[in-house]
C-alpha atoms as a PDB file:
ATOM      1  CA  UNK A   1       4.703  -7.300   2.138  1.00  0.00           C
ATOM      2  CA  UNK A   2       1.319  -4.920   2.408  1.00  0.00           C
ATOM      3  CA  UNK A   3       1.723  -4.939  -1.416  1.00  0.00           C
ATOM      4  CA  UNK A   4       1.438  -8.427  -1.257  1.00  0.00           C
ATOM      5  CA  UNK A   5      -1.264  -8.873   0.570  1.00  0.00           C
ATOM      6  CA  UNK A   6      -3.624  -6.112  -0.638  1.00  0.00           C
ATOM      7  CA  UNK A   7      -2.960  -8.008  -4.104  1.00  0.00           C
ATOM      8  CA  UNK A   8      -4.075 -11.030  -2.686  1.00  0.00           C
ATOM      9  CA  UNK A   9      -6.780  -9.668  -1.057  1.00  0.00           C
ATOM     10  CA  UNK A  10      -8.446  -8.020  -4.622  1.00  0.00           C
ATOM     11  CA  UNK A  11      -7.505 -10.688  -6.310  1.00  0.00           C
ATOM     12  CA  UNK A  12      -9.741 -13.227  -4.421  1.00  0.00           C
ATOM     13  CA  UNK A  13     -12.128 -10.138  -4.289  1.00  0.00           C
ATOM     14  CA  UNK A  14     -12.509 -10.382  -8.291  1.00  0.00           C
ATOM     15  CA  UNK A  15     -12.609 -14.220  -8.590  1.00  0.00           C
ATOM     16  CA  UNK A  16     -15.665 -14.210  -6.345  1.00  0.00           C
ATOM     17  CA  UNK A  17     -17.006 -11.490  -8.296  1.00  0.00           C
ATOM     18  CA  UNK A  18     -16.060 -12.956 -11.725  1.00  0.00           C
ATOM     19  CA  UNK A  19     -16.979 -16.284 -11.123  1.00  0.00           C
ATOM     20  CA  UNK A  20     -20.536 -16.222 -11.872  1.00  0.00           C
ATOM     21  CA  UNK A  21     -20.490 -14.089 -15.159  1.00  0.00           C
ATOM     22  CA  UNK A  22     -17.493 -16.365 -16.030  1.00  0.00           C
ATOM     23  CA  UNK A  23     -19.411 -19.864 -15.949  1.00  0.00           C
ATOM     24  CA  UNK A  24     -22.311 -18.620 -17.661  1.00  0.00           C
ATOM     25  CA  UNK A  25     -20.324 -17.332 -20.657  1.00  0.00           C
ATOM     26  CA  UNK A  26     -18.570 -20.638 -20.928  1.00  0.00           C
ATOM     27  CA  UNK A  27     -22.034 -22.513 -20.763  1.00  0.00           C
ATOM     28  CA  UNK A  28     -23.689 -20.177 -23.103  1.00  0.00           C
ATOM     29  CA  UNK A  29     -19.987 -20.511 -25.526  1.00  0.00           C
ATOM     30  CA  UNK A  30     -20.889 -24.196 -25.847  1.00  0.00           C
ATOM     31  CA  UNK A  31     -24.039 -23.312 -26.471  1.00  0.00           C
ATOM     32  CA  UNK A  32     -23.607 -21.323 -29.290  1.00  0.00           C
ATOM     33  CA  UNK A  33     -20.759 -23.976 -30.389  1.00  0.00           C
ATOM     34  CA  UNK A  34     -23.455 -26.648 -30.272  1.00  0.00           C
ATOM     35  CA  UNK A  35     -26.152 -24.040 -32.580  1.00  0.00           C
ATOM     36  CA  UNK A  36     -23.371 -23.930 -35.319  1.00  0.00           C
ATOM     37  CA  UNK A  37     -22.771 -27.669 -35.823  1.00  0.00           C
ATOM     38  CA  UNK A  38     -26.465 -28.257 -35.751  1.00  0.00           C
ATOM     39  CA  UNK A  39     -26.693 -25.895 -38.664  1.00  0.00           C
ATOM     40  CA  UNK A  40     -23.932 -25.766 -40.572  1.00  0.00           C
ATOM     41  CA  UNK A  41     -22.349 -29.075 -39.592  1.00  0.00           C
ATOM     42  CA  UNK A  42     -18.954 -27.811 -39.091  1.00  0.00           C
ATOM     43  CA  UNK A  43     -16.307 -28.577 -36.976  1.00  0.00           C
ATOM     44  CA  UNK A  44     -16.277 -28.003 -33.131  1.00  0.00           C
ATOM     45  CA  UNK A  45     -13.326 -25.814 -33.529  1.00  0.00           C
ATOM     46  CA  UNK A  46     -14.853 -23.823 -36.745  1.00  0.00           C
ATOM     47  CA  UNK A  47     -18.017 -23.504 -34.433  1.00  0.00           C
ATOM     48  CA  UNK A  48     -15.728 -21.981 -31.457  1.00  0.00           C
ATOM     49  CA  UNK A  49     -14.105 -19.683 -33.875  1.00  0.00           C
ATOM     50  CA  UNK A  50     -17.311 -18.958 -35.278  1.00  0.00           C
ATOM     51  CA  UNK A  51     -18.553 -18.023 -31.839  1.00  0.00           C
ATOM     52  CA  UNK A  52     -15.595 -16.109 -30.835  1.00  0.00           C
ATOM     53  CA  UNK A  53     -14.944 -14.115 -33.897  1.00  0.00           C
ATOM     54  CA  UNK A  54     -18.148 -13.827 -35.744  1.00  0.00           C
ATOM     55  CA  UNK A  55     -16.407 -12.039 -38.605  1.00  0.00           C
ATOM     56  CA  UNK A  56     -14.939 -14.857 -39.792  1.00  0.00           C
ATOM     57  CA  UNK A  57     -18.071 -16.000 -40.777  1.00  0.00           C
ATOM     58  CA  UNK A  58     -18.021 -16.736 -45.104  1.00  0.00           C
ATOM     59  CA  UNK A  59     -21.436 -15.367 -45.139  1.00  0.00           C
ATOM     60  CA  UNK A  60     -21.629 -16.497 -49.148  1.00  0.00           C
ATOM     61  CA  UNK A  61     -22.041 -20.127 -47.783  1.00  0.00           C
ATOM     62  CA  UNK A  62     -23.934 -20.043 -44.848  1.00  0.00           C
ATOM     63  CA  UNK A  63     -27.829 -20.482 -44.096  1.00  0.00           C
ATOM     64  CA  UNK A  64     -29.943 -17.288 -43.743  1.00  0.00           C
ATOM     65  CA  UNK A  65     -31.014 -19.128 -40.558  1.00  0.00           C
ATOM     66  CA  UNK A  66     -27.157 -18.991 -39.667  1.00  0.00           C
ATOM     67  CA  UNK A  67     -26.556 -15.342 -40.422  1.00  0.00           C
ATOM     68  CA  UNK A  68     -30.001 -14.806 -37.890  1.00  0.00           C
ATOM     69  CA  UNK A  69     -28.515 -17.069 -35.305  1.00  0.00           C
ATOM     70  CA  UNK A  70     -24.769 -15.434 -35.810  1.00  0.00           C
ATOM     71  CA  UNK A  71     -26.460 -11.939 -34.772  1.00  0.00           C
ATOM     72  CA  UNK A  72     -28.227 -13.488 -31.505  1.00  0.00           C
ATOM     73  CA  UNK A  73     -24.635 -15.400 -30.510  1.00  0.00           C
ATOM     74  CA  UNK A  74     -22.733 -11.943 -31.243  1.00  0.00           C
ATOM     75  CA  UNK A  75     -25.158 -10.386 -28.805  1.00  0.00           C
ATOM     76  CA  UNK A  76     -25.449 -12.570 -26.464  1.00  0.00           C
ATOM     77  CA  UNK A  77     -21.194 -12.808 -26.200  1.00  0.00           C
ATOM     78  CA  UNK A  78     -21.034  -8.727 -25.835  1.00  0.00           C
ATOM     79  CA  UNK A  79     -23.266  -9.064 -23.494  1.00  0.00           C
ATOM     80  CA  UNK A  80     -21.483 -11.114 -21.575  1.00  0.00           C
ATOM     81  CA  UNK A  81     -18.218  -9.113 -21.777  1.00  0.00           C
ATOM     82  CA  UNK A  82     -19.801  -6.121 -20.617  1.00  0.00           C
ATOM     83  CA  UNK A  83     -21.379  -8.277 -17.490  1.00  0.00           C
ATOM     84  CA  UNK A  84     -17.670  -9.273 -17.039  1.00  0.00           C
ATOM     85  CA  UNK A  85     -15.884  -6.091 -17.352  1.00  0.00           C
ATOM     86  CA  UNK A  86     -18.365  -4.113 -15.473  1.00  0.00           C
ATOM     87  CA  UNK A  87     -17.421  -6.874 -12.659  1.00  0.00           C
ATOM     88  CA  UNK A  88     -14.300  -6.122 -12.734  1.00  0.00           C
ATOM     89  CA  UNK A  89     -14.329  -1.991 -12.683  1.00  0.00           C
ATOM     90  CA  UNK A  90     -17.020  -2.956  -9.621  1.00  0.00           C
ATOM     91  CA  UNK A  91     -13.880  -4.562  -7.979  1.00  0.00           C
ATOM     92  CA  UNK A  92     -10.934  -2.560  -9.033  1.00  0.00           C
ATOM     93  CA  UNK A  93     -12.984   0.587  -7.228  1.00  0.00           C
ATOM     94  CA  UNK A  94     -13.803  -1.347  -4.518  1.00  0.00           C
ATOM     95  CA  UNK A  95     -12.060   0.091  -1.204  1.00  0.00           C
ATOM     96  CA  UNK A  96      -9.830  -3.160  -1.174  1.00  0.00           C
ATOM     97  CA  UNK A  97      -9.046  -2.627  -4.573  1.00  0.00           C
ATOM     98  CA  UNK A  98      -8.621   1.170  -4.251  1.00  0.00           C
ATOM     99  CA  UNK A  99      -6.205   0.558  -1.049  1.00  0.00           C
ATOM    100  CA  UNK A 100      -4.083  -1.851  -3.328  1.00  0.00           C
ATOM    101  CA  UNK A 101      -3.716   0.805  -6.131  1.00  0.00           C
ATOM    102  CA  UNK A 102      -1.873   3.073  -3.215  1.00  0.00           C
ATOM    103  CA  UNK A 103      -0.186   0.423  -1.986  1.00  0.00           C
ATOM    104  CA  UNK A 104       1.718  -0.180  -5.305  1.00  0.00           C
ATOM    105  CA  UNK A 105       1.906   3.599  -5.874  1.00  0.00           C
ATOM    106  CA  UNK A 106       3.698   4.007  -2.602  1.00  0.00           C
ATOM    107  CA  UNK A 107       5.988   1.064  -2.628  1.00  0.00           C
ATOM    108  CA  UNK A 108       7.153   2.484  -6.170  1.00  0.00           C
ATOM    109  CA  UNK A 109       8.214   5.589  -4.613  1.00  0.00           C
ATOM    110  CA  UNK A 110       9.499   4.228  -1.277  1.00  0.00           C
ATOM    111  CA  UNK A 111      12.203   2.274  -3.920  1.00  0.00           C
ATOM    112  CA  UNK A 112      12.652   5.459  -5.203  1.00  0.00           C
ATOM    113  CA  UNK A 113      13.368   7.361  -2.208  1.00  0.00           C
ATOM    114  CA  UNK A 114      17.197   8.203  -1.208  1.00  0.00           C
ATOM    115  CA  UNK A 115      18.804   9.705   1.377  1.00  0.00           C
ATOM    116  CA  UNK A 116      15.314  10.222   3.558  1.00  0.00           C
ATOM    117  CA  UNK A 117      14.835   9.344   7.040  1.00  0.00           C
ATOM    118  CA  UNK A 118      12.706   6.483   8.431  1.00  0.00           C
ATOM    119  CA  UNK A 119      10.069   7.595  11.038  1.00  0.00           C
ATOM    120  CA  UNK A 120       9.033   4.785  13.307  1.00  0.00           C
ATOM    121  CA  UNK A 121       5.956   4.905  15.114  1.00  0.00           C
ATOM    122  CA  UNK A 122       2.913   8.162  14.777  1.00  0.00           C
ATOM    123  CA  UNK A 123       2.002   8.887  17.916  1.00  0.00           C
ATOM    124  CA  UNK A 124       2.545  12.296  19.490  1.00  0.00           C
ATOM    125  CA  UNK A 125       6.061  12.597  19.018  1.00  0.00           C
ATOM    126  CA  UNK A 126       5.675  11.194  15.644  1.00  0.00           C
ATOM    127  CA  UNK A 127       3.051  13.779  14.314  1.00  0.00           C
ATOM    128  CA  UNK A 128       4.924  16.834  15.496  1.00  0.00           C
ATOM    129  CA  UNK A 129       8.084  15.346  13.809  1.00  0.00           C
ATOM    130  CA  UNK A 130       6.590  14.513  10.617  1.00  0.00           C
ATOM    131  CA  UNK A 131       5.080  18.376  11.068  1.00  0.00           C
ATOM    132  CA  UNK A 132       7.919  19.418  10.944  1.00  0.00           C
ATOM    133  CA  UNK A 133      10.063  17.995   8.560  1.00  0.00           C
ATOM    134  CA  UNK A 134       7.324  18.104   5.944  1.00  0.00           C
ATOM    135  CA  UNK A 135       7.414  21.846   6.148  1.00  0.00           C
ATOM    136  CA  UNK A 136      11.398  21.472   5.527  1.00  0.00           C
ATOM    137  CA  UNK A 137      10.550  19.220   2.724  1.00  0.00           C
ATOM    138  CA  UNK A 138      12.830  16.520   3.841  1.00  0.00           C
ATOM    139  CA  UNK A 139      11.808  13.121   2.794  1.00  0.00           C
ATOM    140  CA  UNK A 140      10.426  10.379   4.985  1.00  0.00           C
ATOM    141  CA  UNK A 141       9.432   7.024   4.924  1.00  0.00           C
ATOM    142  CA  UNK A 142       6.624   6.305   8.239  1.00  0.00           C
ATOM    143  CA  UNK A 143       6.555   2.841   9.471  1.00  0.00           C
ATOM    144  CA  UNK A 144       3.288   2.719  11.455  1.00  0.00           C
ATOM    145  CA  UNK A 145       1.956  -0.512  12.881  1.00  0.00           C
ATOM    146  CA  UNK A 146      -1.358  -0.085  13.223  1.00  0.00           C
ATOM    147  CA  UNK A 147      -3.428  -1.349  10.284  1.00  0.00           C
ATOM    148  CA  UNK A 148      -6.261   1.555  10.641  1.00  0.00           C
ATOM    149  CA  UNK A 149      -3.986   4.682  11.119  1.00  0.00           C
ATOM    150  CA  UNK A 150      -1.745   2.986   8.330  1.00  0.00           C
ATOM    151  CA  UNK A 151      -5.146   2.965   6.051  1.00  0.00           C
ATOM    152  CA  UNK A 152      -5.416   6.735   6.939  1.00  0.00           C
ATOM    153  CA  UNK A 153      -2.252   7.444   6.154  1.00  0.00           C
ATOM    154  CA  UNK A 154      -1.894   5.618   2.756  1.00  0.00           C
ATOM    155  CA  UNK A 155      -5.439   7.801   2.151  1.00  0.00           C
ATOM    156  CA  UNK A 156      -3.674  10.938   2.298  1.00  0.00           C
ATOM    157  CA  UNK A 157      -0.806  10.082  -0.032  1.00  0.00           C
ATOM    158  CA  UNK A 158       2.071   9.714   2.752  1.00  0.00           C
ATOM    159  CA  UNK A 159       5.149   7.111   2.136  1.00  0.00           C
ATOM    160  CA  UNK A 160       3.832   4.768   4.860  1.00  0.00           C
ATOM    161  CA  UNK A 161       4.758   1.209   5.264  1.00  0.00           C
ATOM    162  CA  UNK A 162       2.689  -1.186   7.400  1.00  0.00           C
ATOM    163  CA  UNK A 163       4.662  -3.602  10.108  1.00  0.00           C
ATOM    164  CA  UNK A 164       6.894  -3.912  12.754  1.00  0.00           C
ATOM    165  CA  UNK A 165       9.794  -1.330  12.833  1.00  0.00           C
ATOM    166  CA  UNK A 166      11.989  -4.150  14.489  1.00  0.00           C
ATOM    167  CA  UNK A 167      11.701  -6.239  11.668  1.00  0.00           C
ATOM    168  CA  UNK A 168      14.708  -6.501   9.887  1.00  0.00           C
ATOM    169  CA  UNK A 169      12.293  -7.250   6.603  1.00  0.00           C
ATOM    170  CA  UNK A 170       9.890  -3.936   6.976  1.00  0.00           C
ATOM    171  CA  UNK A 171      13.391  -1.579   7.886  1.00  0.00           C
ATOM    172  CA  UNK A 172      14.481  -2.668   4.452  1.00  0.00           C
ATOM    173  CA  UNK A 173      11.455  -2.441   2.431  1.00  0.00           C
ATOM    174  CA  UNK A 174      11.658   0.847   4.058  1.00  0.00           C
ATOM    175  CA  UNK A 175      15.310   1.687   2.166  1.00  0.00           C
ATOM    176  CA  UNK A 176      17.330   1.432   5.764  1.00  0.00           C
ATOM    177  CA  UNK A 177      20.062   0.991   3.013  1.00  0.00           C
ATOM    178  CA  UNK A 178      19.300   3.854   1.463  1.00  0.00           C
ATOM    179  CA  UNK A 179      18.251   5.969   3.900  1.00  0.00           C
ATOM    180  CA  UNK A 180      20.332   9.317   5.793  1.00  0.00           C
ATOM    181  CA  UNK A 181      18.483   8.303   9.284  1.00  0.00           C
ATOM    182  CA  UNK A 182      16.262   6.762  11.550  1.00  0.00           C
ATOM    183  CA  UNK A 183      13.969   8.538  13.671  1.00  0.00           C
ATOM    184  CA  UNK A 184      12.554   5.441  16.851  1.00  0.00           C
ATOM    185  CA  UNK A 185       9.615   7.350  18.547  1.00  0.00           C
ATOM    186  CA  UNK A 186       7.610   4.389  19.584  1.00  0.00           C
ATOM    187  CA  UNK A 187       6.040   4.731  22.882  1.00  0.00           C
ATOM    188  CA  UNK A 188       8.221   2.296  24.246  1.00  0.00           C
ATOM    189  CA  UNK A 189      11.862   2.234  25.398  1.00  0.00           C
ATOM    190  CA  UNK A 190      12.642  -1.237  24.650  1.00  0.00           C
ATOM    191  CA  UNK A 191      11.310  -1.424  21.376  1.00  0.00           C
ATOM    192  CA  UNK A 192      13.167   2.070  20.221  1.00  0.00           C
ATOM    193  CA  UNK A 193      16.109   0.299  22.320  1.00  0.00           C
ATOM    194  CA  UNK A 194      15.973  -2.967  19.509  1.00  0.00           C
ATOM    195  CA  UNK A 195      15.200  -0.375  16.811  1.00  0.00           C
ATOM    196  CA  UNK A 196      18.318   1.589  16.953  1.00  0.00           C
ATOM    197  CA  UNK A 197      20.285  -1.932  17.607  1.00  0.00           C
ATOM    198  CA  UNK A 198      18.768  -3.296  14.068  1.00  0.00           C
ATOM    199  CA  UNK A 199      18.534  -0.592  12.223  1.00  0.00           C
ATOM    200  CA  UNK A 200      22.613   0.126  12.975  1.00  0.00           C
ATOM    201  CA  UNK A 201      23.207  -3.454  12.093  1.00  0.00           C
ATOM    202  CA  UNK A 202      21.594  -2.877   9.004  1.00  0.00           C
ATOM    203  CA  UNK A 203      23.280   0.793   7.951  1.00  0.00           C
ATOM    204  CA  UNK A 204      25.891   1.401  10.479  1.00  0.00           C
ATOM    205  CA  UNK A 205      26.346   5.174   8.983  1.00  0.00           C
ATOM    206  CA  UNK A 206      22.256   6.241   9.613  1.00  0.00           C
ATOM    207  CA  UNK A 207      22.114   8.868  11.870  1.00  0.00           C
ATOM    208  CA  UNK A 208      19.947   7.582  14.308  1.00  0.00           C
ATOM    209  CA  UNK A 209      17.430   9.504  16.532  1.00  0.00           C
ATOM    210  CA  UNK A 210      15.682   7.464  19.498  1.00  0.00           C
ATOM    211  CA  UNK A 211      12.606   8.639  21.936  1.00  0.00           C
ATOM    212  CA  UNK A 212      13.327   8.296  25.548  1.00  0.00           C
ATOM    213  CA  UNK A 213      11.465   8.190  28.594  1.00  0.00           C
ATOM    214  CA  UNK A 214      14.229   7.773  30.940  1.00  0.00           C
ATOM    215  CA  UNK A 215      17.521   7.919  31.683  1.00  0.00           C
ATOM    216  CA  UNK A 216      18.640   4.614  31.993  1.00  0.00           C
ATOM    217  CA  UNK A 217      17.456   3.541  28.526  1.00  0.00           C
ATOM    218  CA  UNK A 218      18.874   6.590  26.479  1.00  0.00           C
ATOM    219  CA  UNK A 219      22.213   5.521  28.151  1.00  0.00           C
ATOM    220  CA  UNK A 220      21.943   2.116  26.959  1.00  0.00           C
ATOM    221  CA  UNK A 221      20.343   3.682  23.162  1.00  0.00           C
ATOM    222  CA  UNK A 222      23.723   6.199  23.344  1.00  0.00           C
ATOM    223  CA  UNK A 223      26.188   2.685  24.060  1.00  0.00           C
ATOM    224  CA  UNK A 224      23.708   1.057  21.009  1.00  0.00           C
ATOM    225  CA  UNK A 225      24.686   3.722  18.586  1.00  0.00           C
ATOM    226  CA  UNK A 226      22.385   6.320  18.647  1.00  0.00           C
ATOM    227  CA  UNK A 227      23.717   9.865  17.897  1.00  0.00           C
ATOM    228  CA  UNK A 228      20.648  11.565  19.282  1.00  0.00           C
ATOM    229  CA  UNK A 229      18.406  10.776  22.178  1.00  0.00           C
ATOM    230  CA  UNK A 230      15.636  12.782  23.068  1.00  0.00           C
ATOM    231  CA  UNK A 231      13.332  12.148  26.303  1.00  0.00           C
ATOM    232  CA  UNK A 232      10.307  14.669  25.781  1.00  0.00           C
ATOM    233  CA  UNK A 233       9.367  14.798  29.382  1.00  0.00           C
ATOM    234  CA  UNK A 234      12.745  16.185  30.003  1.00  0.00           C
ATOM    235  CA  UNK A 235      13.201  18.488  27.126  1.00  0.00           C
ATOM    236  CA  UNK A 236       9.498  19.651  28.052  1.00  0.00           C
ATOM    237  CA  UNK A 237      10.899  20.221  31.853  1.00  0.00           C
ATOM    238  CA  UNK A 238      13.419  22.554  30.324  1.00  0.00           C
ATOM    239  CA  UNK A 239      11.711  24.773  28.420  1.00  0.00           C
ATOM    240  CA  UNK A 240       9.308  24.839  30.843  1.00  0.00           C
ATOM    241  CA  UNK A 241      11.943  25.734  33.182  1.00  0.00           C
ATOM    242  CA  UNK A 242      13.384  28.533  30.875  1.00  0.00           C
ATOM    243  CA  UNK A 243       9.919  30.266  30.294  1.00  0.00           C
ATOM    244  CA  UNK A 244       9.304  30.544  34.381  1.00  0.00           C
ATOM    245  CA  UNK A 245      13.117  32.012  34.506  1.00  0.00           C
ATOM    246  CA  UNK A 246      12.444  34.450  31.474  1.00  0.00           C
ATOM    247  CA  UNK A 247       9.297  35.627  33.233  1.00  0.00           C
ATOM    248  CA  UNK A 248      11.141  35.978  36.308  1.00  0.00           C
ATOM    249  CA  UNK A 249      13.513  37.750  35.036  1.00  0.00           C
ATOM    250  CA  UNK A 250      11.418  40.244  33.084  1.00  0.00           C
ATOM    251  CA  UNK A 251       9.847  40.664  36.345  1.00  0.00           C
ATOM    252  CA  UNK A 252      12.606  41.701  38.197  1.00  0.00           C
ATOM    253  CA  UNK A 253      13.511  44.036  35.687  1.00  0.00           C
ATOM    254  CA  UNK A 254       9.852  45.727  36.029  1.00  0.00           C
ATOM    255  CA  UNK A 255       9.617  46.027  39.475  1.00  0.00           C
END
């Protein structure tokens, strides 16, 4: 889908840029077509392929005058070509164009990827996870919604996808099918909530890991098929918890 689009997006990109150079070189082909029957009286195809592909010129029957006018036409055409291909480099290097190049790039090796896990949403939670697993080089796929962090991503080579992680469309471009789990950490319970129901309809052996923030909804995520639910204001409680009881007891055993 972001492949598409990015596509689409260069590709009107070049055709304004190309447009101009284009017209003139068709104008100045007929031109040159019109120069060749006017002095050699040949056909308007000869003349094209004349214009085209001055080689083919028998240059043991033509006018000097021809031969002068040949060299002008041949310039005048690379000319053109360079005015045509520097138009498109301009446009291939263009950030658009440069955004599309990753895009491809990625969704090559997102088709590639097996047994990784699928990391929805890169917020807090999200960032510390992919911290993490990155160090223990487990493969990912990050579905991130919004369009600039998704940008900043793609920038710094991750396996990114942009959409909705409750799409049924964007889980699969992701490989759901292929994939060893799913990771919800959206900022939202009922959107991890439809996340862990989809993505279980779609792969009902992921191991699926859902964000939390309260108790209610990680019951309801644990009766949707979750394996794991984490709520980090609780886990965070805990080791909080565990840190005052350590110092407490190291305390005691001071005193």
């Amino acid at each position: 889908m972001s492949t598409a689009i990015s596509i689409r997006n260069v590709t009107k990109l070049m055709g304004r840029r190309l447009a101009l150079p284009v017209l003139a070189l068709a104008g100045f082909l007929m031109i040159c077509m019109a120069g060749y029957v006017w002095l050699e009286g040949v056909r308007w195809v000869d003349a094209l392929f004349w214009t085209v592909h001055p080689y083919a010129l028998p240059s043991d029957r033509i006018r000097d005058a021809t031969k002068i006018y040949s060299i002008a036409v041949f310039a005048g055409v690379f000319s053109f070509e360079v005015w045509i291909a520097e138009r498109v480099l301009v446009s291939l290097f263009h950030p658009e164009g440069r955004t599309a190049w990753r895009t491809m790039m990625t969704d090559l090796a997102i088709q590639s990827a097996r047994d990784h896990f699928i990391l929805c949403g890169y917020g807090q939670v999200g960032r510390t996870v992919v911290e993490q697993i990155r160090r223990a080089n487990i493969p990912f796929v990050l579905i991130e919604s919004s369009d600039g962090l998704y940008r900043q991503l793609l920038s710094e080579g991750m396996l990114v996808i942009h959409g909705d992680a409750k799409r049924h469309s964007v889980l699969e471009a992701a490989g759901i099918k292929r994939a060893r789990g799913v990771c919800a950490l959206i900022d939202n319970d009922a959107d991890n909530l439809y996340i862990t129901i989809t993505a279980k309809s779609l792969n009902a052996n992921l191991h699926v890991i859902t964000r939390a923030g309260h108790e209610r909804y990680a019951q309801a995520m644990r009766r949707s098929g979750a394996d794991d639910v984490v709520i980090p204001e609780y886990e965070g409680g805990v080791v909080v918890g565990r840190i005052i009881k350590e110092a407490a007891e190291t305390k005691s055993q001071t005193a």
